[in-house]
Each structure stands twice: as structure tokens, then as C-alpha cells.
PDB file of N, CA and C in Angstrom:
ATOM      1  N   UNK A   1       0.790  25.382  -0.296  1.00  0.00           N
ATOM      2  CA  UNK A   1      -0.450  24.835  -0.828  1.00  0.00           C
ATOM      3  C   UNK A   1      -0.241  23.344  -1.080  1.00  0.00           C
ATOM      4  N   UNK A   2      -0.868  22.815  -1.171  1.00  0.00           N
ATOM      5  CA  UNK A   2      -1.010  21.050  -1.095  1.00  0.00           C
ATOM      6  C   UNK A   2      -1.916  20.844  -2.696  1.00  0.00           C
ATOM      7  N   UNK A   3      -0.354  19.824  -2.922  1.00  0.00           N
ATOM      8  CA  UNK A   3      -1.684  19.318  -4.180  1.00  0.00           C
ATOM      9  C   UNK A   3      -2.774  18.740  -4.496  1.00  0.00           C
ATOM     10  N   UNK A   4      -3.356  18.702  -3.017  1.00  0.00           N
ATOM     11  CA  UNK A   4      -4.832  18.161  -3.235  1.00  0.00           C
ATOM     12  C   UNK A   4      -5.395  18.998  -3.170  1.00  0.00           C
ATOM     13  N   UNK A   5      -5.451  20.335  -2.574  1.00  0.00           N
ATOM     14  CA  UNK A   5      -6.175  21.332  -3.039  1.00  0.00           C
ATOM     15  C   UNK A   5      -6.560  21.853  -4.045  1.00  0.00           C
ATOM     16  N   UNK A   6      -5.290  22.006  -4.960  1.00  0.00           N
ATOM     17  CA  UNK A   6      -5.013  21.961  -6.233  1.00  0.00           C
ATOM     18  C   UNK A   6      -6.370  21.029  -6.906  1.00  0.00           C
ATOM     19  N   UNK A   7      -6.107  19.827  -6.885  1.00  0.00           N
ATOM     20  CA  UNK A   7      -6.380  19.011  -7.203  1.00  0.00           C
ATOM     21  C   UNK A   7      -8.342  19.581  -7.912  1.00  0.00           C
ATOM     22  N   UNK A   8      -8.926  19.724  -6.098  1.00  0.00           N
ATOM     23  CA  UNK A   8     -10.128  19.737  -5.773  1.00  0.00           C
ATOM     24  C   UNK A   8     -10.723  20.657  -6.749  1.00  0.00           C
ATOM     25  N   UNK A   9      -9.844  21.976  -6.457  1.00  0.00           N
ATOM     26  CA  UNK A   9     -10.277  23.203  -7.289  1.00  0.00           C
ATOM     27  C   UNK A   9     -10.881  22.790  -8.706  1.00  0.00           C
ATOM     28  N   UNK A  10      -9.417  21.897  -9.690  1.00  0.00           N
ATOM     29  CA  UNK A  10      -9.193  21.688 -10.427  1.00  0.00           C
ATOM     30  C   UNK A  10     -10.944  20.878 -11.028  1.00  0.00           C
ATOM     31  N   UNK A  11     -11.141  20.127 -10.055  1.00  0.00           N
ATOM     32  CA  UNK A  11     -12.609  19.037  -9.923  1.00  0.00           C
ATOM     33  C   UNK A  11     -13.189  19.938 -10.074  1.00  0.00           C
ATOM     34  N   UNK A  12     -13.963  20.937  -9.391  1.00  0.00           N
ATOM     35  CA  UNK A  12     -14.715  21.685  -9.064  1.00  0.00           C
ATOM     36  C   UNK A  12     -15.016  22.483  -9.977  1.00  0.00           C
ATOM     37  N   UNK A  13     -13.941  22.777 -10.900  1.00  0.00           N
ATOM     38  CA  UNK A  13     -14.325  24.452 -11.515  1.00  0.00           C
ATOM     39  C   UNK A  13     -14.232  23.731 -13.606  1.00  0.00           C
ATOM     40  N   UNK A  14     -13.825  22.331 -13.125  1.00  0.00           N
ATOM     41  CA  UNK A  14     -14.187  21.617 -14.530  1.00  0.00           C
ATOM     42  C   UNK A  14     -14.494  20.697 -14.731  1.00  0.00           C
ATOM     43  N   UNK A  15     -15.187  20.183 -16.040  1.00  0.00           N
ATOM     44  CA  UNK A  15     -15.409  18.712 -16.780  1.00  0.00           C
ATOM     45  C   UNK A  15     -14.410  17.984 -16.602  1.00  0.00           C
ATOM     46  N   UNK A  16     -13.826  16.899 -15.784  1.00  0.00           N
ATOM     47  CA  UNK A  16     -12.796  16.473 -16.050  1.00  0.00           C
ATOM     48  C   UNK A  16     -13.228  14.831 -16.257  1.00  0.00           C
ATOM     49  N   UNK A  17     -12.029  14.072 -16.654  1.00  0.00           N
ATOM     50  CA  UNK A  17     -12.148  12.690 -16.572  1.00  0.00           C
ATOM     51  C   UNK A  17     -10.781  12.322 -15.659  1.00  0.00           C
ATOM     52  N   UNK A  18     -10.015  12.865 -15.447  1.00  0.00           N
ATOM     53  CA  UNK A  18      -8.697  12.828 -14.855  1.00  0.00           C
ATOM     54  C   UNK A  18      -8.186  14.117 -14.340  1.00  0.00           C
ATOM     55  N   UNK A  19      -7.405  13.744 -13.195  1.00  0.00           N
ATOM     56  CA  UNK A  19      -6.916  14.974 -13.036  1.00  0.00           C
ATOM     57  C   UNK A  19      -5.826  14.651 -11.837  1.00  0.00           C
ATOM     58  N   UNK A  20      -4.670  14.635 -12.239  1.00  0.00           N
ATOM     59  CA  UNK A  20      -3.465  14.171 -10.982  1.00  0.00           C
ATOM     60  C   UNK A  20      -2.550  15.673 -10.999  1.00  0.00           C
ATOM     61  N   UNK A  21      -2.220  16.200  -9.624  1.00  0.00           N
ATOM     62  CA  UNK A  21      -1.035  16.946  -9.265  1.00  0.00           C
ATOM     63  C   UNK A  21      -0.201  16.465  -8.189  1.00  0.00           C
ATOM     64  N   UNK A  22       1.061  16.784  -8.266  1.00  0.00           N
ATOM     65  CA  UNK A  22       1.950  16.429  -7.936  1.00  0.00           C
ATOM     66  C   UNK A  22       2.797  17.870  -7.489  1.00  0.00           C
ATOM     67  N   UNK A  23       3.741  17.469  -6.167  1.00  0.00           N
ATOM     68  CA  UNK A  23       4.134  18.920  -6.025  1.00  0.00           C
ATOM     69  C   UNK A  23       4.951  19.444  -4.639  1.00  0.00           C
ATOM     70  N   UNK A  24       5.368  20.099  -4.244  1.00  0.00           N
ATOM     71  CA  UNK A  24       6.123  20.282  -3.336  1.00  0.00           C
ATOM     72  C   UNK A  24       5.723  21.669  -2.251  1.00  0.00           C
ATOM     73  N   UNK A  25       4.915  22.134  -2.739  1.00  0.00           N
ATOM     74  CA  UNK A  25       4.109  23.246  -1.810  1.00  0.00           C
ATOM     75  C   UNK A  25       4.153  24.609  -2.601  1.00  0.00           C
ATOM     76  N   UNK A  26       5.018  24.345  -3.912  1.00  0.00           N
ATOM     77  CA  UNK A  26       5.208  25.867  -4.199  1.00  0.00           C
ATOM     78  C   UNK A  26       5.471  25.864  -5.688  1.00  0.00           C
ATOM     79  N   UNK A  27       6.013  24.314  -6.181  1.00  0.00           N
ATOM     80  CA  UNK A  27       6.224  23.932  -7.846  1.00  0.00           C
ATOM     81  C   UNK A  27       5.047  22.761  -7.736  1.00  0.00           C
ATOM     82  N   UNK A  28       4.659  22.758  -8.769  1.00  0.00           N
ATOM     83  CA  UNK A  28       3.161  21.827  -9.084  1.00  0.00           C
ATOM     84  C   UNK A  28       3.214  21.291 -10.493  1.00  0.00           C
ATOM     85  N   UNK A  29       2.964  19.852 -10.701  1.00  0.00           N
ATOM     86  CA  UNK A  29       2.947  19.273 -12.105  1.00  0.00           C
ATOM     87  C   UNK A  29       1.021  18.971 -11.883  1.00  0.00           C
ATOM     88  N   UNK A  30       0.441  19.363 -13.130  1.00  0.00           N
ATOM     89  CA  UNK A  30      -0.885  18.712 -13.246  1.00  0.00           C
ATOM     90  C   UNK A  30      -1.396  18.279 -14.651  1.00  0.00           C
ATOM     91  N   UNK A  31      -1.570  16.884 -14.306  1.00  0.00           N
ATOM     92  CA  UNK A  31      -2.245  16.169 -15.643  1.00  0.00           C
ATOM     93  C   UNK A  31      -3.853  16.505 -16.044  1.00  0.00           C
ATOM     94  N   UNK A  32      -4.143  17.251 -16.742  1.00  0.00           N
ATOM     95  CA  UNK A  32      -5.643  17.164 -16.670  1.00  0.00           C
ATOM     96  C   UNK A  32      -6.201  16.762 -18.118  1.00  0.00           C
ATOM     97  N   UNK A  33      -7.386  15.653 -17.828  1.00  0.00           N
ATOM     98  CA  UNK A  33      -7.901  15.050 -19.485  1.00  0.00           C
ATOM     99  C   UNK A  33      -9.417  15.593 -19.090  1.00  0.00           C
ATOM    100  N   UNK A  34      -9.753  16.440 -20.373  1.00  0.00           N
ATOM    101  CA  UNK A  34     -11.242  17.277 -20.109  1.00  0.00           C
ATOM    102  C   UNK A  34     -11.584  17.393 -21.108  1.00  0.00           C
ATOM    103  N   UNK A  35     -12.897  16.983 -21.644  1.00  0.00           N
ATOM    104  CA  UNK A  35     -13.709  17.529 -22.749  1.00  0.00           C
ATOM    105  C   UNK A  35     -13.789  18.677 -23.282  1.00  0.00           C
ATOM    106  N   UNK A  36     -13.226  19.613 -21.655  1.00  0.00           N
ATOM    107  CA  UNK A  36     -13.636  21.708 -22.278  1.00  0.00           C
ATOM    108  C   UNK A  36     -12.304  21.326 -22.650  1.00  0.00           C
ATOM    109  N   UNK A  37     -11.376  20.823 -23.400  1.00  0.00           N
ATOM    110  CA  UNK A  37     -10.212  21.072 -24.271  1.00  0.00           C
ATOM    111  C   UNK A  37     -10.332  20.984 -25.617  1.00  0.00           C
ATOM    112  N   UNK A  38     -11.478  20.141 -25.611  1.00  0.00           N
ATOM    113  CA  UNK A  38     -11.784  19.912 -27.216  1.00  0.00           C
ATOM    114  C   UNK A  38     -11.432  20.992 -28.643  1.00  0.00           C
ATOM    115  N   UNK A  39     -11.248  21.249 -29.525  1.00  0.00           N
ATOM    116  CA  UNK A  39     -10.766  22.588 -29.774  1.00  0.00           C
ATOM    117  C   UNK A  39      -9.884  23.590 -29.713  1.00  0.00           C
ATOM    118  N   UNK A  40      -9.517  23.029 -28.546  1.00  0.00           N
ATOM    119  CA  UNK A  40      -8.733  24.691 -28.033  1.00  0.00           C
ATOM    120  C   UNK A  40      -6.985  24.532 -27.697  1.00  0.00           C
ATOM    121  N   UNK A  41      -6.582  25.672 -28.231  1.00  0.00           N
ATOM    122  CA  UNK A  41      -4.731  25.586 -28.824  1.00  0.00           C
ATOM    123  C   UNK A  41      -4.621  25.397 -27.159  1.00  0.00           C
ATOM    124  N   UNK A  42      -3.238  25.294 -27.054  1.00  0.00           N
ATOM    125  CA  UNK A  42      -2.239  24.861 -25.704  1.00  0.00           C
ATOM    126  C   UNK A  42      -2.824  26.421 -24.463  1.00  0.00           C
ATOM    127  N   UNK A  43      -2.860  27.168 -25.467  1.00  0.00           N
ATOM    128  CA  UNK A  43      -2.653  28.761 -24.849  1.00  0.00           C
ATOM    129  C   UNK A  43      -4.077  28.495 -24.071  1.00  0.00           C
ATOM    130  N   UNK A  44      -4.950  28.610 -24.904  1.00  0.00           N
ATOM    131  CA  UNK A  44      -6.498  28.164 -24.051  1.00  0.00           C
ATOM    132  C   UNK A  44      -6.440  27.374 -23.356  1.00  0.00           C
ATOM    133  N   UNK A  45      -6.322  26.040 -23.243  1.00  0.00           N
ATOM    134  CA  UNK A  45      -6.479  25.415 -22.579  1.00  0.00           C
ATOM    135  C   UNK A  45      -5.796  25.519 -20.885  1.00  0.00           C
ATOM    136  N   UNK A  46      -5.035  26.448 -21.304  1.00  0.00           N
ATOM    137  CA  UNK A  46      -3.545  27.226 -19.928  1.00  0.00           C
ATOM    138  C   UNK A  46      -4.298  28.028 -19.158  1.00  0.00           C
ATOM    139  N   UNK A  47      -5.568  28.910 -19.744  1.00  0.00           N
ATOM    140  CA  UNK A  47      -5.735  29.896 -19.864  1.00  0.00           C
ATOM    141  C   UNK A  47      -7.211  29.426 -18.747  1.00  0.00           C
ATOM    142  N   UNK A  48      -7.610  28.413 -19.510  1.00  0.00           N
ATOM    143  CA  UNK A  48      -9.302  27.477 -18.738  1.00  0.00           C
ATOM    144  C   UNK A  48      -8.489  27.218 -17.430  1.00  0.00           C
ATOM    145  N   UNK A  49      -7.392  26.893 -17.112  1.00  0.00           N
ATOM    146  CA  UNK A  49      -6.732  26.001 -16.335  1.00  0.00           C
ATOM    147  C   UNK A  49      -6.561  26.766 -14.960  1.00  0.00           C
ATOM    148  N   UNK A  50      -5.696  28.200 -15.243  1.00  0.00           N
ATOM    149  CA  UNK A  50      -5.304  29.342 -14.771  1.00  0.00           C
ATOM    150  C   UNK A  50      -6.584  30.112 -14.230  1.00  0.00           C
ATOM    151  N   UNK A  51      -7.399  30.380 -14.975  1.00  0.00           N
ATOM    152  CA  UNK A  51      -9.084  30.835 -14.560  1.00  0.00           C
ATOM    153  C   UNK A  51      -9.749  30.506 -13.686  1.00  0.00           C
ATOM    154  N   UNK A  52     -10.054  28.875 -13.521  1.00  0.00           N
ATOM    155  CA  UNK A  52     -10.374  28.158 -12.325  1.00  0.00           C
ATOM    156  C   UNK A  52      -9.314  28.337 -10.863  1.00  0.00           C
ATOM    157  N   UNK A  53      -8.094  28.453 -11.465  1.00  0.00           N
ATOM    158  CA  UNK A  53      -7.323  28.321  -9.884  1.00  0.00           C
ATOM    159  C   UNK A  53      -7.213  29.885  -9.455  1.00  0.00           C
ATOM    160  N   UNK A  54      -8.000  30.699  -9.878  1.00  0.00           N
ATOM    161  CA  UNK A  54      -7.869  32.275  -9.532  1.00  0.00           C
ATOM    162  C   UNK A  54      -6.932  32.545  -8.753  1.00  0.00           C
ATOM    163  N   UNK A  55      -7.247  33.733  -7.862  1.00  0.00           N
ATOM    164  CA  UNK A  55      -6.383  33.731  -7.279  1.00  0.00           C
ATOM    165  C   UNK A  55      -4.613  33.076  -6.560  1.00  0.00           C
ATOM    166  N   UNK A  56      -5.418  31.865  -6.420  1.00  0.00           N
ATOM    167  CA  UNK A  56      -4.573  30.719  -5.834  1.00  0.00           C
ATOM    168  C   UNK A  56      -3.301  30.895  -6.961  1.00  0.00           C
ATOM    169  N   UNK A  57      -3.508  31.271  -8.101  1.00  0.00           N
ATOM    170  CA  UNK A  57      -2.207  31.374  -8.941  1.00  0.00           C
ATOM    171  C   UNK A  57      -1.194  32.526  -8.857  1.00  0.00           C
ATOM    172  N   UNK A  58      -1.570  33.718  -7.959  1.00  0.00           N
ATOM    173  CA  UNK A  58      -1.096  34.665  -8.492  1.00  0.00           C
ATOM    174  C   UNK A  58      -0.598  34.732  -6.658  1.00  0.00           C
ATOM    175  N   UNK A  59      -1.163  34.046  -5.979  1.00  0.00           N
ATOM    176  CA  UNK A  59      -0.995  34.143  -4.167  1.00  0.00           C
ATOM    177  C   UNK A  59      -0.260  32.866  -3.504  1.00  0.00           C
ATOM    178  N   UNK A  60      -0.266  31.849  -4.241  1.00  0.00           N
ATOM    179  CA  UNK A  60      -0.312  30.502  -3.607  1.00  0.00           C
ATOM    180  C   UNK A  60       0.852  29.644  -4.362  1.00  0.00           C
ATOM    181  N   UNK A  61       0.636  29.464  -5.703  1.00  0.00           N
ATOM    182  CA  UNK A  61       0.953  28.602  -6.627  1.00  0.00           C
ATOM    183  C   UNK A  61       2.240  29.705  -7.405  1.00  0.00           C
ATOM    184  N   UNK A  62       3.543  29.194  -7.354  1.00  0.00           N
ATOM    185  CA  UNK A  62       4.774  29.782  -7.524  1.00  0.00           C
ATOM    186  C   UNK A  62       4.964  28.994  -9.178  1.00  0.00           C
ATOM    187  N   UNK A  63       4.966  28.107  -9.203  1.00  0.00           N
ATOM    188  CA  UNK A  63       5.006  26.923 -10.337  1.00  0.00           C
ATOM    189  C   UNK A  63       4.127  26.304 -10.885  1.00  0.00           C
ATOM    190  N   UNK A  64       3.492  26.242 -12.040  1.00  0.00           N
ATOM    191  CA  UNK A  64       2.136  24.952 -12.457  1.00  0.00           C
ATOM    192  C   UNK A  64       2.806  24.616 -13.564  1.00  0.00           C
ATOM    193  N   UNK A  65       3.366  23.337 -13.942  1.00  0.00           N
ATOM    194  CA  UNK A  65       3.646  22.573 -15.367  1.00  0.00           C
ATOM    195  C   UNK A  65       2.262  21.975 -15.467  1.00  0.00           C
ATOM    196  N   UNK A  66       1.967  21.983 -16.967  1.00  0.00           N
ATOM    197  CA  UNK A  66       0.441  21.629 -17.237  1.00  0.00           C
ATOM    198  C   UNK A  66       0.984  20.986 -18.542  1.00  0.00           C
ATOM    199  N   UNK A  67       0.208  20.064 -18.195  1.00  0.00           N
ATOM    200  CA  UNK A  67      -0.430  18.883 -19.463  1.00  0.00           C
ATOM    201  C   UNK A  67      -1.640  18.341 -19.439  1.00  0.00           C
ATOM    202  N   UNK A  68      -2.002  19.270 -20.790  1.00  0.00           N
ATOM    203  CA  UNK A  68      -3.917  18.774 -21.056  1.00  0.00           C
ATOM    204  C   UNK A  68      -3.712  18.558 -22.161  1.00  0.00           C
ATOM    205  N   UNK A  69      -4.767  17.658 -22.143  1.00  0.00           N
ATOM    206  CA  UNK A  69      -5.344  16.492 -22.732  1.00  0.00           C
ATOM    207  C   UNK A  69      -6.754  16.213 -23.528  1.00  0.00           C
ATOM    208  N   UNK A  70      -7.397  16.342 -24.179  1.00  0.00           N
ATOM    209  CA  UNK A  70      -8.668  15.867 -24.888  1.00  0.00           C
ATOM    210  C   UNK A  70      -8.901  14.494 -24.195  1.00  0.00           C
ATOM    211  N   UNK A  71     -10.376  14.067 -24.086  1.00  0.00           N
ATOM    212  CA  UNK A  71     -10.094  12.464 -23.940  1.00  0.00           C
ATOM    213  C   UNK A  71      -9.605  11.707 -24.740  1.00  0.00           C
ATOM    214  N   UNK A  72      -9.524  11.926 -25.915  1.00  0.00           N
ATOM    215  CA  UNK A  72      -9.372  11.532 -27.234  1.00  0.00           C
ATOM    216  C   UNK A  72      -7.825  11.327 -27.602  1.00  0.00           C
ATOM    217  N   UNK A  73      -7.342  12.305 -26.930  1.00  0.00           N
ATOM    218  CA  UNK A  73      -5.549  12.134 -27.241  1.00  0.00           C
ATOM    219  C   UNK A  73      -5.482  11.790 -26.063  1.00  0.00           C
ATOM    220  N   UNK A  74      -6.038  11.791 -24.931  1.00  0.00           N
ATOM    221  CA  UNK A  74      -5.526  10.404 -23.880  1.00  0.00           C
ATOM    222  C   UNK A  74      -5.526   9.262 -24.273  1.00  0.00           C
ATOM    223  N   UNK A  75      -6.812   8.588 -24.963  1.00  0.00           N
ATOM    224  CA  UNK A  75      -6.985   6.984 -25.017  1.00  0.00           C
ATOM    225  C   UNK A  75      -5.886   7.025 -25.791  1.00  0.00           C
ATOM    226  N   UNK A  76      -5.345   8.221 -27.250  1.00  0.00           N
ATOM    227  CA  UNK A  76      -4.536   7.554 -27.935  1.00  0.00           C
ATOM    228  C   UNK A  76      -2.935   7.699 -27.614  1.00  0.00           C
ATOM    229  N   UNK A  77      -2.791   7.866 -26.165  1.00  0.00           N
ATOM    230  CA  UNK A  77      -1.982   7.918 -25.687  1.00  0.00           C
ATOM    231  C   UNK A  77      -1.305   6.330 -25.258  1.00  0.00           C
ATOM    232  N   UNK A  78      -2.422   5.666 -24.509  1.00  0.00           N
ATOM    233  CA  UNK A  78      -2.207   4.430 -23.899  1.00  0.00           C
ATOM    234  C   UNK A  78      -2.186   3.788 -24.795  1.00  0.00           C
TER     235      UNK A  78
END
């Protein structure tokens, strides 16, 4: 799988303001900063993340390291 696929899904199935993966066809790093995080513990937000890439997680995707983000703890990131 290609991390732009990744990527697209990722666009597609959420609110995002950002969204970078990185990856080797079978381990995957993805940054995602989204409003639907607002609220919600690490587990949820894994969980919103995992939901959108259906299948593709359980057929495709061997590895996902995830880091989400609020917009809010992005800006106060930089």
C-alpha cells in the first residue's frame, strides 16, 4: 500500500487540517491535526482513525504509528 493512499482515505473519511504519512508499504507513520479530536482520549481518536481506513487495516496496513492532534495543540506545538 502506498502512503498516499493512506493519505487520501485519511482526507476523505475526515475533517482534517493536516495530514502527512510516511511509510514503506507495510509500516506507516501518520500525522493527523482534526477538529473530530476535540475531546476525545488517545484511544478514540485511534479508534476515528482505524474506522475510516476499514478494511485497509486489517488487509493492507501491517503497521500505523499515529499522532493526533487537536488544532489547538498543533498551533501550540510550533
Amino acid at each position: 500500500m502506498d502512503p498516499k493512499e493512506i493519505k487520501i482515505m485519511i482526507e476523505n473519511g475526515m475533517s482534517n487540517l493536516v495530514v502527512n504519512v510516511d511509510g514503506d508499504g507495510t509500516h506507516f507513520e501518520a500525522l493527523i491535526v482534526s477538529t473530530e479530536f476535540e475531546g476525545k482520549s488517545l484511544i478514540e481518536r485511534h479508534k476515528i482513525v482505524y474506522g475510516v481506513l476499514g478494511n485497509a487495516m486489517k488487509e493492507r496496513i501491517h503497521a500505523l504509528s499515529l499522532k493526533t492532534f487537536t488544532p489547538e495543540q498543533w498551533e501550540s506545538r510550533n
